[in-house]
Protein backbone atom coordinates (compact mmCIF):
# COMPACT_ATOMS: atom_id res chain seq x y z
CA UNK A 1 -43.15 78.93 -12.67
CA UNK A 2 -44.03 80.40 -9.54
CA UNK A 3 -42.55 79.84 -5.73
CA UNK A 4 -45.65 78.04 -4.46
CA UNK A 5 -45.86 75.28 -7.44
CA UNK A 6 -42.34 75.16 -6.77
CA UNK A 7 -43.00 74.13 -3.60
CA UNK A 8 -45.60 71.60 -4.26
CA UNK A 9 -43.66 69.67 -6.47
CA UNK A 10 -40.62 69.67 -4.15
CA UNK A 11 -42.87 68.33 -1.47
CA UNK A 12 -44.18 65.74 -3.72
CA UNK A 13 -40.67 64.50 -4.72
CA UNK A 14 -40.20 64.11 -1.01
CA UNK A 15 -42.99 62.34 -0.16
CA UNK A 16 -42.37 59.99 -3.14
CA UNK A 17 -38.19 59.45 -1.83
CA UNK A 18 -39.97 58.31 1.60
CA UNK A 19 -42.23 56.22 0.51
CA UNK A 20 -40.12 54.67 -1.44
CA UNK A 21 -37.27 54.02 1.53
CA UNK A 22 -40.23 53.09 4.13
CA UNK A 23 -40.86 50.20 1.06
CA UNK A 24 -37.31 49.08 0.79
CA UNK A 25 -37.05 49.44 4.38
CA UNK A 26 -40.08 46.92 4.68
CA UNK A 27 -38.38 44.79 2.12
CA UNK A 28 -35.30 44.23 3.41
CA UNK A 29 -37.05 43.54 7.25
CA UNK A 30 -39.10 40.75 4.97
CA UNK A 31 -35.77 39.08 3.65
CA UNK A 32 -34.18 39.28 7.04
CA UNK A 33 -37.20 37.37 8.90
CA UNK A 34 -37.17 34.86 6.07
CA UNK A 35 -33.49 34.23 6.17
CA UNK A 36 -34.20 33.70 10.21
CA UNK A 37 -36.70 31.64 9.23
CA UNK A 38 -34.14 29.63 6.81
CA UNK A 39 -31.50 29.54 9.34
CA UNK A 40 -33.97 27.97 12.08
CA UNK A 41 -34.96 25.62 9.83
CA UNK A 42 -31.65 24.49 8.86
CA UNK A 43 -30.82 24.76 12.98
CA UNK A 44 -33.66 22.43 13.36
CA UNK A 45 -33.22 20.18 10.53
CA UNK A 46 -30.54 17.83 12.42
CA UNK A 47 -32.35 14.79 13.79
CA UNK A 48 -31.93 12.08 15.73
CA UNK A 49 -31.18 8.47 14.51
CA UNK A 50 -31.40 6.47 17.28
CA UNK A 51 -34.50 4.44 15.99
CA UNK A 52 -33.48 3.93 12.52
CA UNK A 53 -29.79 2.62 14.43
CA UNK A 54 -31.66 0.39 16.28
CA UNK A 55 -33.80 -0.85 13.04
CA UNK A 56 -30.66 -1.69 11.39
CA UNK A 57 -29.03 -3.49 14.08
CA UNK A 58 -32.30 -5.34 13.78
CA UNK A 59 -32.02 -5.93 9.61
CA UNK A 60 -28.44 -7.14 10.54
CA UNK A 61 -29.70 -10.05 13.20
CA UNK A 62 -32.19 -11.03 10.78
CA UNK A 63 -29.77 -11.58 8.09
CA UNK A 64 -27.09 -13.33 10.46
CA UNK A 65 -30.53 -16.08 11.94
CA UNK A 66 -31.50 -16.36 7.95
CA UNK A 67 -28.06 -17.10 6.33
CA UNK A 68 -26.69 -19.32 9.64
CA UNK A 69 -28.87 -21.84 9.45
CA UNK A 70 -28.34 -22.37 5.71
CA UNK A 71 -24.23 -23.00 5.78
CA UNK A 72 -22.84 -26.04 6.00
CA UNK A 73 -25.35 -27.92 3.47
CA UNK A 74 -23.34 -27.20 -0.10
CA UNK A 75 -20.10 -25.90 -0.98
CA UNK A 76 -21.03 -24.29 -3.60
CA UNK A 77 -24.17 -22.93 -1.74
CA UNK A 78 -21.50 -21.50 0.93
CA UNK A 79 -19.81 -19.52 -1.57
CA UNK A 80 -22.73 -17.92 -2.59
CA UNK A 81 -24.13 -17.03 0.81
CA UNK A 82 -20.70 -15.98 1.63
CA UNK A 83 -20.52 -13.37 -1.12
CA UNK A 84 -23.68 -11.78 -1.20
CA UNK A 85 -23.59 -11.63 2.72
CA UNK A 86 -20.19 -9.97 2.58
CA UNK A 87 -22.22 -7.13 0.04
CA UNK A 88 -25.39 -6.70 2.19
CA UNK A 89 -22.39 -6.18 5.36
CA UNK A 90 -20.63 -3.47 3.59
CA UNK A 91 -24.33 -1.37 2.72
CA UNK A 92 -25.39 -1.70 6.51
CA UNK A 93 -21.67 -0.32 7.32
CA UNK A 94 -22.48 2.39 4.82
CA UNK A 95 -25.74 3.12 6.71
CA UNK A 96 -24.38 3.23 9.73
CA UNK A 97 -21.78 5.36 9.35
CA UNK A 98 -23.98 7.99 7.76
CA UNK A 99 -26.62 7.63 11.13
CA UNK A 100 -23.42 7.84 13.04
CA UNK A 101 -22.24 10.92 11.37
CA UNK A 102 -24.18 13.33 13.76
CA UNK A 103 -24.76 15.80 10.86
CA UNK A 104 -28.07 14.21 9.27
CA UNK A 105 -30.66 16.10 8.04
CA UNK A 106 -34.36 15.46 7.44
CA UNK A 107 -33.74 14.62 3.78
CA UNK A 108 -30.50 12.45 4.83
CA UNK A 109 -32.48 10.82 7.30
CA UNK A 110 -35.05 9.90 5.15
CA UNK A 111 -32.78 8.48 2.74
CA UNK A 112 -31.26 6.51 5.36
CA UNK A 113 -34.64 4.77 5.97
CA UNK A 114 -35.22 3.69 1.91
CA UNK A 115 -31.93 2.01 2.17
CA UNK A 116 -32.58 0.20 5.26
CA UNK A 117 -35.76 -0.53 3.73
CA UNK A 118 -33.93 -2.13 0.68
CA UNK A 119 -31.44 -3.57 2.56
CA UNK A 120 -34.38 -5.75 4.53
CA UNK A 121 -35.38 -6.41 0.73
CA UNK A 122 -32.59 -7.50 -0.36
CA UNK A 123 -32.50 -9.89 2.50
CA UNK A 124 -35.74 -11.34 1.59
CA UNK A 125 -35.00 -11.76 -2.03
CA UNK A 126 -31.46 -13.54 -0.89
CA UNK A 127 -33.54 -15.82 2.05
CA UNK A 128 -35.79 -16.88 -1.14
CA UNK A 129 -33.18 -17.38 -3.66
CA UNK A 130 -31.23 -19.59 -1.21
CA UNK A 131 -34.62 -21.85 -0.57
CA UNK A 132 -34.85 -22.04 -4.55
CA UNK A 133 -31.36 -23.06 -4.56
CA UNK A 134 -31.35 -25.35 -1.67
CA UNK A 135 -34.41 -26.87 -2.94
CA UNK A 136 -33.47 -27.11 -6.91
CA UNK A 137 -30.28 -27.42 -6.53
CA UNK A 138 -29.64 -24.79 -9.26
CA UNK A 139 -26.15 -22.83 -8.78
CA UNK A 140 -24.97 -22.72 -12.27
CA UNK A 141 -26.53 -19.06 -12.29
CA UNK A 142 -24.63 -17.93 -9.69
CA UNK A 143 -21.42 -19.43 -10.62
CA UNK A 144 -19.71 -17.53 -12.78
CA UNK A 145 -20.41 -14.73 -9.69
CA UNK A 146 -18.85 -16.49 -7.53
CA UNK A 147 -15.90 -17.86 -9.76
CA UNK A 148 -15.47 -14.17 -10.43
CA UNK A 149 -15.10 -13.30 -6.79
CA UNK A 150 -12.43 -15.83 -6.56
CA UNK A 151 -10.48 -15.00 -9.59
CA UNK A 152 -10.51 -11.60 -7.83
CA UNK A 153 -9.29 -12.87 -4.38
CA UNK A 154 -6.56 -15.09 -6.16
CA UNK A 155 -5.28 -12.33 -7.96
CA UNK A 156 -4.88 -10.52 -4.50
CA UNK A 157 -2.94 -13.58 -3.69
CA UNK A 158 -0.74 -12.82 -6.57
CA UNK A 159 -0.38 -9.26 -5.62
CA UNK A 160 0.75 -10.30 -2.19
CA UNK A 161 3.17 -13.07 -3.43
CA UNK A 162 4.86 -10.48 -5.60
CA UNK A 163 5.29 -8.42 -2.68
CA UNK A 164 6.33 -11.29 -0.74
CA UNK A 165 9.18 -12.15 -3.31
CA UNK A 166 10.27 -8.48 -3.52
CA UNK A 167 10.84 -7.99 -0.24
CA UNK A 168 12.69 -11.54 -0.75
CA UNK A 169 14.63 -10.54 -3.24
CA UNK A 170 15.78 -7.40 -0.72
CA UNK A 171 16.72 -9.67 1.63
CA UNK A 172 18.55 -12.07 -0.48
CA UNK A 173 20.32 -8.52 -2.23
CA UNK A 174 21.07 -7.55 2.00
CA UNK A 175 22.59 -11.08 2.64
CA UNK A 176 25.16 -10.81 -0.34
CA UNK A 177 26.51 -8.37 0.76
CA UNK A 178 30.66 -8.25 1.46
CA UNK A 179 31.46 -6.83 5.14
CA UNK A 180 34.30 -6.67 7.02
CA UNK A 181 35.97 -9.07 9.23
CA UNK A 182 38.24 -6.84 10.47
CA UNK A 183 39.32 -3.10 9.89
CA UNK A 184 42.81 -2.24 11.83
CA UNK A 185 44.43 1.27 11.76
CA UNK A 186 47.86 2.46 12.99
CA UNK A 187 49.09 5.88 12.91
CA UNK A 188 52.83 5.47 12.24
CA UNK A 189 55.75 7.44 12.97
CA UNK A 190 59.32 7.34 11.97
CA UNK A 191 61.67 5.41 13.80
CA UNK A 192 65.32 6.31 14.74
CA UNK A 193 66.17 2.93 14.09
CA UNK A 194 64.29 0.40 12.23
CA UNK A 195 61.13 0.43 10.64
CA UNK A 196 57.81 2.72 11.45
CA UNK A 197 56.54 2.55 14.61
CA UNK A 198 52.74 3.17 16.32
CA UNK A 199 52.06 6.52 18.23
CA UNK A 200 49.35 8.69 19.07
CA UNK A 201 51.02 12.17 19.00
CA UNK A 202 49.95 14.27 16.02
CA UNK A 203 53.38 16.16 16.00
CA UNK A 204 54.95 12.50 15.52
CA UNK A 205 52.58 11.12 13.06
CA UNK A 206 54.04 10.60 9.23
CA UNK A 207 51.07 7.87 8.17
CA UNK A 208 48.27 6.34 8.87
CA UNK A 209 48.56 2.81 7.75
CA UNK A 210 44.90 0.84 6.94
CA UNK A 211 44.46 -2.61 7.23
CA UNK A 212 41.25 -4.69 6.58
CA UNK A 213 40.14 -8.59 6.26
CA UNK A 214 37.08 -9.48 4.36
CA UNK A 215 34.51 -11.72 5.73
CA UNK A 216 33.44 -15.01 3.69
CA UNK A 217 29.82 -14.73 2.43
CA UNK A 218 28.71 -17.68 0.41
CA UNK A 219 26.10 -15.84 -0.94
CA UNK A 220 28.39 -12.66 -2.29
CA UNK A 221 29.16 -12.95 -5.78
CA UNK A 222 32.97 -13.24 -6.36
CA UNK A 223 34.97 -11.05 -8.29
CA UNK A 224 36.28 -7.26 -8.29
CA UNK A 225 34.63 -5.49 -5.51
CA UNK A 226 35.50 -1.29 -5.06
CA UNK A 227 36.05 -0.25 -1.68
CA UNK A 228 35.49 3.73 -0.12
CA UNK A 229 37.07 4.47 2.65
CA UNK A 230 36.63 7.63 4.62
CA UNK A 231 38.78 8.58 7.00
CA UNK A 232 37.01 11.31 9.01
CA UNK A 233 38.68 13.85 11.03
CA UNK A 234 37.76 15.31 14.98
CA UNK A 235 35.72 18.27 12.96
CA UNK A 236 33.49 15.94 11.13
CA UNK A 237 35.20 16.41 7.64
CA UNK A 238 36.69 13.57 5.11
CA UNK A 239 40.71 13.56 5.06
CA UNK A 240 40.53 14.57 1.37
CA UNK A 241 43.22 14.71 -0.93
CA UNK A 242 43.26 14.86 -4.81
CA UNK A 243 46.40 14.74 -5.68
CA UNK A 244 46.41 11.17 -3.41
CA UNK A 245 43.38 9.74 -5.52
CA UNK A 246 40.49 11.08 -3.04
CA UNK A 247 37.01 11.86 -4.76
CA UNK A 248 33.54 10.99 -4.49
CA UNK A 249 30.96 8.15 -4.80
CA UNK A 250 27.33 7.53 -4.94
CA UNK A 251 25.56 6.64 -1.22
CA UNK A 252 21.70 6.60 -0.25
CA UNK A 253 20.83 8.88 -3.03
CA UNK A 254 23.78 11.40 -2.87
CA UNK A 255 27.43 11.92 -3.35
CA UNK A 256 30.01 11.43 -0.83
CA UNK A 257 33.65 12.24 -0.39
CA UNK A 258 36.28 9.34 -0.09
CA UNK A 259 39.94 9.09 1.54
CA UNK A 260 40.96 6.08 -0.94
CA UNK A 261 39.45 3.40 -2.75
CA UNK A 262 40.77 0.65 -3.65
CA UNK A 263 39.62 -2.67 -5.92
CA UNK A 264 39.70 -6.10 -4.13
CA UNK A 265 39.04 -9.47 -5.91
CA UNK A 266 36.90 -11.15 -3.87
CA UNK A 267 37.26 -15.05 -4.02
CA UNK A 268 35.40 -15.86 -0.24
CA UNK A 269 38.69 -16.77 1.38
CA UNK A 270 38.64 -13.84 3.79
CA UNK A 271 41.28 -11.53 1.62
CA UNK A 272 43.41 -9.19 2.74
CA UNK A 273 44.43 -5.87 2.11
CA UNK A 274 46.19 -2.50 3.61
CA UNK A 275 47.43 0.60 2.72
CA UNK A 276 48.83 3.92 3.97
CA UNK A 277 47.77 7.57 4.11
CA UNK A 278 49.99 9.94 4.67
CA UNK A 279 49.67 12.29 7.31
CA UNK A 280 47.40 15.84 5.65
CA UNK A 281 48.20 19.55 6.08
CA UNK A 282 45.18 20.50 8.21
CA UNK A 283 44.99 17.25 10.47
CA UNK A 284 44.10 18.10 14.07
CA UNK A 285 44.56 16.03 17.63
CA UNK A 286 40.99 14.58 18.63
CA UNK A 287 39.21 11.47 17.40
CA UNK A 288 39.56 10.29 14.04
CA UNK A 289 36.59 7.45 12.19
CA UNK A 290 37.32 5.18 9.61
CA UNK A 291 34.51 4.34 7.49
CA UNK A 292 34.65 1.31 4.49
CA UNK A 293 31.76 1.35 2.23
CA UNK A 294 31.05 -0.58 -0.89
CA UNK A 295 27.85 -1.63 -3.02
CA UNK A 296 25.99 1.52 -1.57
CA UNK A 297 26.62 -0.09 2.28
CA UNK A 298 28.59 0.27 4.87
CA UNK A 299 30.59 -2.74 5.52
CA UNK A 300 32.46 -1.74 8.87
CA UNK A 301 34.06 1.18 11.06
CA UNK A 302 37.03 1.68 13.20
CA UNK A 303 38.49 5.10 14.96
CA UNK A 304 41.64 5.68 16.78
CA UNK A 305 42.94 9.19 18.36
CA UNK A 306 45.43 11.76 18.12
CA UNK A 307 47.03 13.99 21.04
């Protein structure tokens, strides 16, 4: 093959490879001005709803004029108007939060008009059925509707009741509760002569002696009651000791440590009850808290301080 047919072909394969680029050049402008196009349209698409706003505010008036004048005459006629008027409310709320959305389009908008137009139907038909009924007296058709309705509104009664009587039945488990009347503590030292004797020196102390009164409840349940109590020390830990009977119990979902329990028969007639703890390797001067819990509450506090 020689150089010059060489050369011809070369320049036709050239001539085809930009002819073909001018064309996909030319396509791609196309799809760009017709997704410009798209986008504008979409841009332009959002209308405004003012009229069709003001059309239902009109639909609404004309159902308020056609249904007010007809209450009052039958009780059973009432029920019926109230029903189907509580409907037709909750489709123009539904059309009037979609014109109020700000984001309608042509299609949305138009949609928005056929239901406003069948609301204003559905007006007529009701303005016509309650002449019939008015007229014929004929609400056995429409009973069962309505009975329906109010089986459904009594058994929201029921539902509200039962939340009634639960949160009764809270209060009734609060006010059963046992609590303290009173909660004394005395840390104790040794005395030369006689018996133990209060102080508030740390380097003194050999106890700490606990005593409590239980307040009458007349709706508590008597019997055997367990009592926690925590003694907690100026560093915000419980005065634990296992060897002493300390451990842990069950409180709003988690475990907690306890000083001492102890069982109490409750009978109502303010009991009484005390105890000692004696003074814990580890025990620092500052402010000490006594806490009594029982029943997953806290029935009472006290504190005292050591120097």
């Amino acid at each position: 093959m020689s150089t010059e047919t060489k050369d011809k072909r070369s320049k036709r394969l050239l001539f085809v490879m930009i002819l073909a680029l001018l064309l996909l050049n030319v396509g791609l402008i196309y799809n760009l001005v017709n997704k410009k196009k798209e986008l504008e349209t979409t841009q332009t698409e959002l209308v405004d709803t003012t009229e069709e706003l003001n059309e239902l505010k009109e639909v609404e008036e004309e159902l308020r004029l056609n249904l007010e004048s007809k209450i009052g005459q039958n009780a059973q006629l009432d029920s019926i108007i109230q029903v189907r008027n509580s409907e037709l409310q909750a489709k123009a709320t539904r059309i009037r939060t979609l014109l109020n959305s700000g984001k309608l389009s042509k299609a949305e908008l138009e949609k928005a008009k056929g239901d406003i137009s069948g609301l204003r139907s559905q007006i007529e038909e009701l303005k016509q059925e309650i002449e019939t009924l008015s007229q014929e007296n004929q609400y056995l058709k429409d009973e069962n509707y309505v009975i329906q309705k109010q089986v459904e509104a009594e058994k929201e009664k029921v539902a509200e009741m039962v939340e009634v009587n639960t949160e009764l039945t809270k209060q009734v488990e609060v006010g059963s509760r046992i609590f303290l009347k009173s909660l004394e503590i005395f840390p104790m030292r040794d005395a030369v002569f006689g018996d133990f004797k209060t102080t508030d020196k740390l380097s003194r102390l050999e106890k700490i002696d606990i005593q409590y009164t239980l307040a009458n409840n007349d709706l508590a349940d008597k019997g055997e009651k367990m009592l926690y109590f925590q003694v907690i020390t100026p560093s915000k830990s419980t005065l634990h000791n296992n060897a002493a009977g300390s451990g842990t119990f069950n409180f709003d979902g988690g475990e907690r440590l306890y000083t001492v329990k102890k069982v109490v028969d409750f009978q109502n007639k303010n009991e009484k009850g005390s105890f000692s703890v004696p003074k814990t390797e580890g025990m620092t001067a500052g402010r000490y808290v006594v806490n009594v819990y029982s029943e997953n509450h806290k029935m009472g506090t006290s504190e005292f301080t050591l120097r």
